[in-house]
N, C-alpha and C. Protein backbone atom coordinates (compact mmCIF):
# COMPACT_ATOMS: atom_id res chain seq x y z
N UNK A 1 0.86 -1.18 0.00
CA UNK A 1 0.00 0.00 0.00
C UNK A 1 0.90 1.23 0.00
N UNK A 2 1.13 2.17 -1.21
CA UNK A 2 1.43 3.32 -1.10
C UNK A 2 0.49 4.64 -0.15
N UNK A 3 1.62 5.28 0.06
CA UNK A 3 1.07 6.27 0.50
C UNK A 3 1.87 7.29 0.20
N UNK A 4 2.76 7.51 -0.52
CA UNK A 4 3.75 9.12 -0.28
C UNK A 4 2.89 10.41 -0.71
N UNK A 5 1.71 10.17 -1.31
CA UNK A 5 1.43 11.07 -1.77
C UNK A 5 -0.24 11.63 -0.96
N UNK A 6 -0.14 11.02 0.09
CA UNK A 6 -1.09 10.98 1.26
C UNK A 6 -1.02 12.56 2.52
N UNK A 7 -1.21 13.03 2.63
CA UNK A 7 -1.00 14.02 3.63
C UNK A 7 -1.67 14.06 5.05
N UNK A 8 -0.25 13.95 6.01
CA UNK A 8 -0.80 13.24 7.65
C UNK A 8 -1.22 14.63 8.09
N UNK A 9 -1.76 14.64 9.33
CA UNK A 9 -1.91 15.71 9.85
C UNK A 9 -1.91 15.40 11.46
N UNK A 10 -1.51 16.26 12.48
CA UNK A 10 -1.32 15.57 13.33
C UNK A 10 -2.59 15.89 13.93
N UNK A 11 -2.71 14.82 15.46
CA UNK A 11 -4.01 14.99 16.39
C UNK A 11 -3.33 15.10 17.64
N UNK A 12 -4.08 15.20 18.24
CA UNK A 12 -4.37 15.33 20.32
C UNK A 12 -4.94 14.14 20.26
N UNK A 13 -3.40 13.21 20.91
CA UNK A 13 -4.04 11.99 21.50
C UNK A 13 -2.70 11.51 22.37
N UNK A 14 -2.94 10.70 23.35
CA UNK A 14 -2.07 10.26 24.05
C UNK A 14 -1.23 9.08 23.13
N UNK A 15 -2.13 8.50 22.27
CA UNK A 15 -1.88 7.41 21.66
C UNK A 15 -1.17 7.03 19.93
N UNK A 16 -2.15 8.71 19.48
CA UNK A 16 -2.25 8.09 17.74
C UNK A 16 -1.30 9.43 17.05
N UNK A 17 -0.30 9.89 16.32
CA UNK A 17 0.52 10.89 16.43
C UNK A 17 -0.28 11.46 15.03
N UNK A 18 -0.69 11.19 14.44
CA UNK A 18 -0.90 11.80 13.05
C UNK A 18 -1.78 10.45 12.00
N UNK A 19 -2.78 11.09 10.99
CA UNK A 19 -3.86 10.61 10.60
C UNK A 19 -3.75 10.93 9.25
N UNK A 20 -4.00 10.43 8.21
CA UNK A 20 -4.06 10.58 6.76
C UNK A 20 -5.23 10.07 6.16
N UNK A 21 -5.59 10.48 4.83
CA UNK A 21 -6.71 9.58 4.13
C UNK A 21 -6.47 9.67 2.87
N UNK A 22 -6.62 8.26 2.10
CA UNK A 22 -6.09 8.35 0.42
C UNK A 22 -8.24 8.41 0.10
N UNK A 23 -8.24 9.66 -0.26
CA UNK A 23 -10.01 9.64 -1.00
C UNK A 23 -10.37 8.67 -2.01
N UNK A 24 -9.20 8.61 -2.33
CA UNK A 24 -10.17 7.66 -3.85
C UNK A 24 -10.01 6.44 -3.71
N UNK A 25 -9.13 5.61 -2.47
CA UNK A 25 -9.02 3.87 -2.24
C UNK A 25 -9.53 4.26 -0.49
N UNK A 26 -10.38 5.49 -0.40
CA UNK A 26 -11.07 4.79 0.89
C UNK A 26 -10.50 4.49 1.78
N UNK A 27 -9.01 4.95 1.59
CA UNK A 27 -7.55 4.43 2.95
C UNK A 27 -7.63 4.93 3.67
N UNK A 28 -7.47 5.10 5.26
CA UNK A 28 -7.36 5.62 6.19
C UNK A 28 -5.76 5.13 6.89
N UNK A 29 -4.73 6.18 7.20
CA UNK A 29 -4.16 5.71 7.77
C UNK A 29 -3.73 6.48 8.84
N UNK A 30 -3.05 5.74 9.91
CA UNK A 30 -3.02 6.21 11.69
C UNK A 30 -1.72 6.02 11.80
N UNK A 31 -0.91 6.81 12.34
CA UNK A 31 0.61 6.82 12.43
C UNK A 31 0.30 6.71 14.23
N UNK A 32 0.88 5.98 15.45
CA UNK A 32 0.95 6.01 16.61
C UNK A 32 2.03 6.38 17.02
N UNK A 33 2.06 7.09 18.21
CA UNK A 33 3.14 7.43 18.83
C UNK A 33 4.43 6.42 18.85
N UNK A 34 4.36 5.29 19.03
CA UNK A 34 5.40 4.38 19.16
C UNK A 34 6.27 3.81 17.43
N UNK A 35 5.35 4.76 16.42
CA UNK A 35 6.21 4.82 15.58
C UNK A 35 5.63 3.61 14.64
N UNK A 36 4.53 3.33 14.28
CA UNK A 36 4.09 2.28 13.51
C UNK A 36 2.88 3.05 12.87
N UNK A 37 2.47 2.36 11.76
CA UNK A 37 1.40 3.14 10.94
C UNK A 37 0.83 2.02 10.61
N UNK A 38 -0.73 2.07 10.44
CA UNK A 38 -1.52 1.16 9.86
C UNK A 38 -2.43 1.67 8.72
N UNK A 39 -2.81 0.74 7.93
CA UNK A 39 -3.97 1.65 6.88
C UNK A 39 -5.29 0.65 7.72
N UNK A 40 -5.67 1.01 6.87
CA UNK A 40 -7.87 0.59 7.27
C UNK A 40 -8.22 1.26 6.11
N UNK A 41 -8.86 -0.13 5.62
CA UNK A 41 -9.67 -0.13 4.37
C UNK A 41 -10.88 0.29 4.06
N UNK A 42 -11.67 0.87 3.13
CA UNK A 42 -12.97 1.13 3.28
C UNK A 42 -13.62 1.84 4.17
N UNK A 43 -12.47 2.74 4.15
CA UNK A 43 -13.68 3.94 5.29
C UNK A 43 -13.98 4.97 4.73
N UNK A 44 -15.02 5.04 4.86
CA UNK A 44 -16.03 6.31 4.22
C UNK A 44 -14.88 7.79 4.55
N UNK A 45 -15.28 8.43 3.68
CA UNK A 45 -14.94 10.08 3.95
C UNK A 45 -15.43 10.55 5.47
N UNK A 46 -16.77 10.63 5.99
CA UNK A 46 -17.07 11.18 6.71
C UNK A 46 -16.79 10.60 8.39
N UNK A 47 -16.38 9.47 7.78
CA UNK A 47 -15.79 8.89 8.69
C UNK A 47 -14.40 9.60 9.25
N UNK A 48 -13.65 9.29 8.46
CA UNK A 48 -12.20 10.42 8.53
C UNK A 48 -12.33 11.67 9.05
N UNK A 49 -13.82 12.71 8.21
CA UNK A 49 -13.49 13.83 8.91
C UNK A 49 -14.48 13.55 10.55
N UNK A 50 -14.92 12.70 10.65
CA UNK A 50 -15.52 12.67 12.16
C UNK A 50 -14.17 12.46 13.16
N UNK A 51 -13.78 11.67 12.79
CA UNK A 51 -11.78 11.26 13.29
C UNK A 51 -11.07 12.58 13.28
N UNK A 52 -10.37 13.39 12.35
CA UNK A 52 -10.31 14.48 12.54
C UNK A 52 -10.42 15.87 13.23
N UNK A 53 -11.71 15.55 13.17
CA UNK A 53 -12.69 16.60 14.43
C UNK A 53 -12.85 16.03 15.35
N UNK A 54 -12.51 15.47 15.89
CA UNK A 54 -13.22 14.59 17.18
C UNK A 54 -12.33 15.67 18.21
N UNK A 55 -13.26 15.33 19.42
CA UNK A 55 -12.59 16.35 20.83
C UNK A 55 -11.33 14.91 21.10
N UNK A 56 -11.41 13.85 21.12
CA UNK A 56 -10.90 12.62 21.71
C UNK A 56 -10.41 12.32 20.59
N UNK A 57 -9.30 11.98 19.77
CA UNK A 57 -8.72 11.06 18.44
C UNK A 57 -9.01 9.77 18.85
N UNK A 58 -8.30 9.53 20.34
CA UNK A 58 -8.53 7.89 20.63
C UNK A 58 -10.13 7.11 20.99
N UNK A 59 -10.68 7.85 22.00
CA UNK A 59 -11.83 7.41 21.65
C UNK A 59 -12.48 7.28 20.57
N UNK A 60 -13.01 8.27 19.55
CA UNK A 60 -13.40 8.04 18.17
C UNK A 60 -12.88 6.92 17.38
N UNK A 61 -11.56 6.70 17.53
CA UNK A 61 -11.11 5.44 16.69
C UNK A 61 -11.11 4.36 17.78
N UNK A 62 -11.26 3.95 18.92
CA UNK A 62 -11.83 2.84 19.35
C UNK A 62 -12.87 2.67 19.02
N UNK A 63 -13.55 3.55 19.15
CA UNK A 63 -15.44 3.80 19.05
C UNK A 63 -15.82 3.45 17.51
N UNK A 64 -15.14 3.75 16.91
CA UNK A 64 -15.41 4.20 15.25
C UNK A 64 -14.86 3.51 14.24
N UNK A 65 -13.47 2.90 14.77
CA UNK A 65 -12.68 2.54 13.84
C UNK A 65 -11.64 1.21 13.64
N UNK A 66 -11.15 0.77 15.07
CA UNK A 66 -10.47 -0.14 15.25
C UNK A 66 -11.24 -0.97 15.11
N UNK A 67 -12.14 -1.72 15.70
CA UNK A 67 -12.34 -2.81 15.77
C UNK A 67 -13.85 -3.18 14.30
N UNK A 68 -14.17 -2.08 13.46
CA UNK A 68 -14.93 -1.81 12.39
C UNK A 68 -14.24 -2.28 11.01
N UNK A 69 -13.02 -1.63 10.76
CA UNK A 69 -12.89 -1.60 9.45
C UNK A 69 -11.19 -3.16 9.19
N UNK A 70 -11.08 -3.50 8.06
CA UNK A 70 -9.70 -4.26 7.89
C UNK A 70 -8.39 -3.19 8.02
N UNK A 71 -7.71 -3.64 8.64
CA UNK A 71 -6.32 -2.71 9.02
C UNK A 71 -5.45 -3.80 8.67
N UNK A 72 -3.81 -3.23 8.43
CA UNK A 72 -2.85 -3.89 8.36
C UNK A 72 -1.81 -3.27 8.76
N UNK A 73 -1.02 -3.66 9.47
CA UNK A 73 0.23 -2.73 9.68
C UNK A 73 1.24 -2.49 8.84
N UNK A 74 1.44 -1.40 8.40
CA UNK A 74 2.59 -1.18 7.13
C UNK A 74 4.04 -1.12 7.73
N UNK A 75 4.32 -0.23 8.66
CA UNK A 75 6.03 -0.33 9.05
C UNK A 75 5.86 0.08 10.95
């Protein structure tokens, strides 16, 4: 799964350091503090910007996202 041409942005979270989304393959990807990134497949747009905006990054993606969509860990 590429991504260089993806743009992260960072969040307020104890946990998740920065968030990206490829629009047109529906990618979502989550960079964590400890230095690993995952994508998640098939997530809607509005999904992302609910992630984004959220007061909580981590709650929303427990709530919303981890255990919902296929993820894989890239590096």
């Amino acid at each position: 799964m590429a991504y260089e041409n993806v743009v992260f942005y960072p969040v307020q979270s104890s946990n998740i350091a920065q968030i990206g989304y490829d629009e047109l393959e529906s990618v979502l990807y989550v960079t964590f503090h400890n230095g690993s990134t995952y994508w998640y497949s098939d997530v809607p747009m509005n999904i992302y910007e609910g992630f984004i905006s959220a007061p909580s990054a981590g709650q929303y993606f427990w709530q919303n996202i981890r255990s919902i969509y296929p993820y894989e860990r890239m590096i």
